[in-house]
Protein backbone atom coordinates (compact mmCIF):
# COMPACT_ATOMS: atom_id res chain seq x y z
CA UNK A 1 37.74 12.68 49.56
CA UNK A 2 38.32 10.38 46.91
CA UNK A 3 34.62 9.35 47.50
CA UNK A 4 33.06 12.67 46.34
CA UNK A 5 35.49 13.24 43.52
CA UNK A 6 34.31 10.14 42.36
CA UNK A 7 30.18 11.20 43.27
CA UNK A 8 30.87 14.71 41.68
CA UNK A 9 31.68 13.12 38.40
CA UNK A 10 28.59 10.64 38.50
CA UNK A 11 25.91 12.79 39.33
CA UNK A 12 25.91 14.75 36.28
CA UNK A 13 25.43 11.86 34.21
CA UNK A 14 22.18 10.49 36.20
CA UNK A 15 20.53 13.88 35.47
CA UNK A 16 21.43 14.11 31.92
CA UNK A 17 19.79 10.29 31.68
CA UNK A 18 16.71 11.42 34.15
CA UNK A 19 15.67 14.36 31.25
CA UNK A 20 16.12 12.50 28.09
CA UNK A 21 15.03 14.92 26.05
CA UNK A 22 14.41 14.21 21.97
CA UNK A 23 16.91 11.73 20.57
CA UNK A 24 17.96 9.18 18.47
CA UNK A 25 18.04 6.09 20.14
CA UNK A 26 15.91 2.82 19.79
CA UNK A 27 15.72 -0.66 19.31
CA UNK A 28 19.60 -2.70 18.38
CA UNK A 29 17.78 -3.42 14.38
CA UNK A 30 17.50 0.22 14.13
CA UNK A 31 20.85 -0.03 11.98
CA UNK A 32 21.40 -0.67 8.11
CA UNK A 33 21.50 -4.08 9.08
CA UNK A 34 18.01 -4.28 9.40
CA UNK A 35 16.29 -1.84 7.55
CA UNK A 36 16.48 1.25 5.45
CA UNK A 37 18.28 4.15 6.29
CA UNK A 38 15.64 6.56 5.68
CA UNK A 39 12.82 5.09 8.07
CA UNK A 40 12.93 8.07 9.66
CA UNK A 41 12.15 9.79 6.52
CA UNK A 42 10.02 7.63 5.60
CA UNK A 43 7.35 7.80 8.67
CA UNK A 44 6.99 11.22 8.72
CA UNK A 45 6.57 11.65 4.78
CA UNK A 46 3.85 9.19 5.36
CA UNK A 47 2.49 10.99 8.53
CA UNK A 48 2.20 13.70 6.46
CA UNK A 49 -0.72 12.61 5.24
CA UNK A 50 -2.35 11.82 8.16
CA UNK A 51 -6.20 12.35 9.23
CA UNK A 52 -5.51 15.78 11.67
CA UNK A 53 -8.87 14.66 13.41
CA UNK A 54 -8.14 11.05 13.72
CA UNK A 55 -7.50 10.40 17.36
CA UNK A 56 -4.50 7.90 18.52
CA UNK A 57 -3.91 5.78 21.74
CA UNK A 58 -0.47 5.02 23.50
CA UNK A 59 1.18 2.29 21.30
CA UNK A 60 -1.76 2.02 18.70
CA UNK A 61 1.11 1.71 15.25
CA UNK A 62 0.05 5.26 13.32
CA UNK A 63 2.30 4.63 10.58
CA UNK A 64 5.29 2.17 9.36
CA UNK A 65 8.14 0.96 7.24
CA UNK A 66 9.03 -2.89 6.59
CA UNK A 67 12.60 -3.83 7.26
CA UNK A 68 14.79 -5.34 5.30
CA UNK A 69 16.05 -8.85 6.92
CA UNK A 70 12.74 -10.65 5.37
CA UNK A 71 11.99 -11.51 9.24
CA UNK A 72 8.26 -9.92 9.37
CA UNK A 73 9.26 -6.95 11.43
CA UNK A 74 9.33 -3.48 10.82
CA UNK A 75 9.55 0.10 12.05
CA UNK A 76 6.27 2.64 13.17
CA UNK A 77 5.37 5.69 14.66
CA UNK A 78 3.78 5.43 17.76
CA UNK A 79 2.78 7.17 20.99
CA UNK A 80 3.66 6.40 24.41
CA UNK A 81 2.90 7.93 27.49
CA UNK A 82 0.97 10.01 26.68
CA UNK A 83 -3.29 10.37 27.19
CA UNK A 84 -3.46 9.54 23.34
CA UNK A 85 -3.64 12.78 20.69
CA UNK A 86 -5.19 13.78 17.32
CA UNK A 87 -3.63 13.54 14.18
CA UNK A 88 -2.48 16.98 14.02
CA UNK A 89 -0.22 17.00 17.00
CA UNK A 90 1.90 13.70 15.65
CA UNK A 91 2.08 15.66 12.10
CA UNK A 92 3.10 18.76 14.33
CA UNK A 93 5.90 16.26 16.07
CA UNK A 94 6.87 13.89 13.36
CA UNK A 95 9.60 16.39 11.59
CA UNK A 96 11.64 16.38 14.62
CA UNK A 97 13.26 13.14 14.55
CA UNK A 98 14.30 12.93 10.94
CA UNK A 99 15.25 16.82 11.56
CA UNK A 100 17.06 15.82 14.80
CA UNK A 101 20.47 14.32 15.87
CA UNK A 102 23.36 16.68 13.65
CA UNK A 103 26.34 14.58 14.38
CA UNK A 104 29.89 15.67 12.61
CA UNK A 105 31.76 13.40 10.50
CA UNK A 106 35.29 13.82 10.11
CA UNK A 107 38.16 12.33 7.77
CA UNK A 108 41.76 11.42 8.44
CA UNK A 109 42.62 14.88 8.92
CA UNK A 110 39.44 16.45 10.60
CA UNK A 111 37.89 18.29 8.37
CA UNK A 112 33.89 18.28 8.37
CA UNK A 113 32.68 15.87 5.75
CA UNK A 114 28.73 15.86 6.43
CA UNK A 115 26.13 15.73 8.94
CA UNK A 116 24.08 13.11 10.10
CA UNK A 117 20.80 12.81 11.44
CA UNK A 118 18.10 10.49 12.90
CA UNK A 119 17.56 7.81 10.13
CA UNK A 120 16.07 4.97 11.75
CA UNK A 121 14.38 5.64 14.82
CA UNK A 122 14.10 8.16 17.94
CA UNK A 123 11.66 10.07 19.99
CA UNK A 124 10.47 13.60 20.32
CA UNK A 125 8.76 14.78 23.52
CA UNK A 126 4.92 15.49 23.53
CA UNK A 127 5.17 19.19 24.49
CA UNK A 128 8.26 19.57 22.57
CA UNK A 129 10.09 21.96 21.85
CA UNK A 130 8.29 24.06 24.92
CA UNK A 131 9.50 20.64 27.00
CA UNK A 132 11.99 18.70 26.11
CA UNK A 133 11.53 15.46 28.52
CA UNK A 134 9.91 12.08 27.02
CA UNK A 135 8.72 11.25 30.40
CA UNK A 136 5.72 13.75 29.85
CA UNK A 137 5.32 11.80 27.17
CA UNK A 138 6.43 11.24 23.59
CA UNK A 139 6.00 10.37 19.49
CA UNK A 140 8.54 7.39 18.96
CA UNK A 141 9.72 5.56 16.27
CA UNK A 142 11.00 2.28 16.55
CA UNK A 143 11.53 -1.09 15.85
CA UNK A 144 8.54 -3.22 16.25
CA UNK A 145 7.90 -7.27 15.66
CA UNK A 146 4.45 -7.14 14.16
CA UNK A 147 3.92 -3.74 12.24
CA UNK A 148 0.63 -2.88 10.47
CA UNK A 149 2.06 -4.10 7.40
CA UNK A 150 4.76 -6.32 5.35
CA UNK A 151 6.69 -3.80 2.44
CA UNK A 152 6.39 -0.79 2.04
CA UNK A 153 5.56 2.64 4.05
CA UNK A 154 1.95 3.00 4.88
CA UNK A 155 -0.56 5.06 7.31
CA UNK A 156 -1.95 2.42 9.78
């Protein structure tokens, strides 16, 4: 009895982590600590002016931001799982994760202060928003060790 209360309460989780759909999660420097709070931002103002006809492989950086701890690091765009795409799809995708994540703040006495969304880094699904699952594949950005370049926000 005490077994399937327990397996009742479990299962639900493993599903919701088997369909991660779009979301805001990355690599531990993708805090203040480590660079910019608008990286998000940042990516997809510069994907913006992407090539639409320029095609992209899985991984291949498309665009990115340096960080901030001097360490040569830095955050990018980039594409996993995916069979590789043109430009226009990742311009198509980009939006999502800065215009993703709306979590409430509160104060002391619960009142709703602002709302918070991706800054850093996250993924969006391929076929999103018609699927929402990044294992069909997905636009990501994250924290990487040797990004295309060394300050500032640049295409790739």
């Amino acid at each position: 009895m005490k077994f399937t209360a327990v397996l009742s309460l479990l299962l639900p989780a493993v599903a919701v982590n088997a369909a991660l759909g779009i979301n805001c999660r990355g690599s531990a420097k993708c805090s203040g600590l480590w660079g910019p709070d608008n990286v998000a931002n940042n990516l997809k103002k510069s994907i913006d002016g992407i090539d639409t006809n320029r095609w992209y492989y899985n991984g291949e950086h498309i665009a990115c931001v340096s960080n901030q701890a001097g360490n040569g690091g830095g955050y990018c765009a980039f594409l996993q799982g995916t069979g590789g795409t043109n430009g226009g799809k990742i311009k198509e995708l980009a939006h999502y994760i800065p215009d993703h994540g709306f979590v409430p703040q509160y104060d002391t006495v619960w009142t709703l202060l602002t709302l918070i969304r991706c800054k850093m880094c996250g993924s969006v699904p391929y076929f999103y928003p018609g699927d929402n699952n990044v294992e069909h594949g997905q636009l990501t950005f994250n924290y990487v060790d040797n990004p295309c370049n060394t300050a500032g926000t640049t295409l790739c």
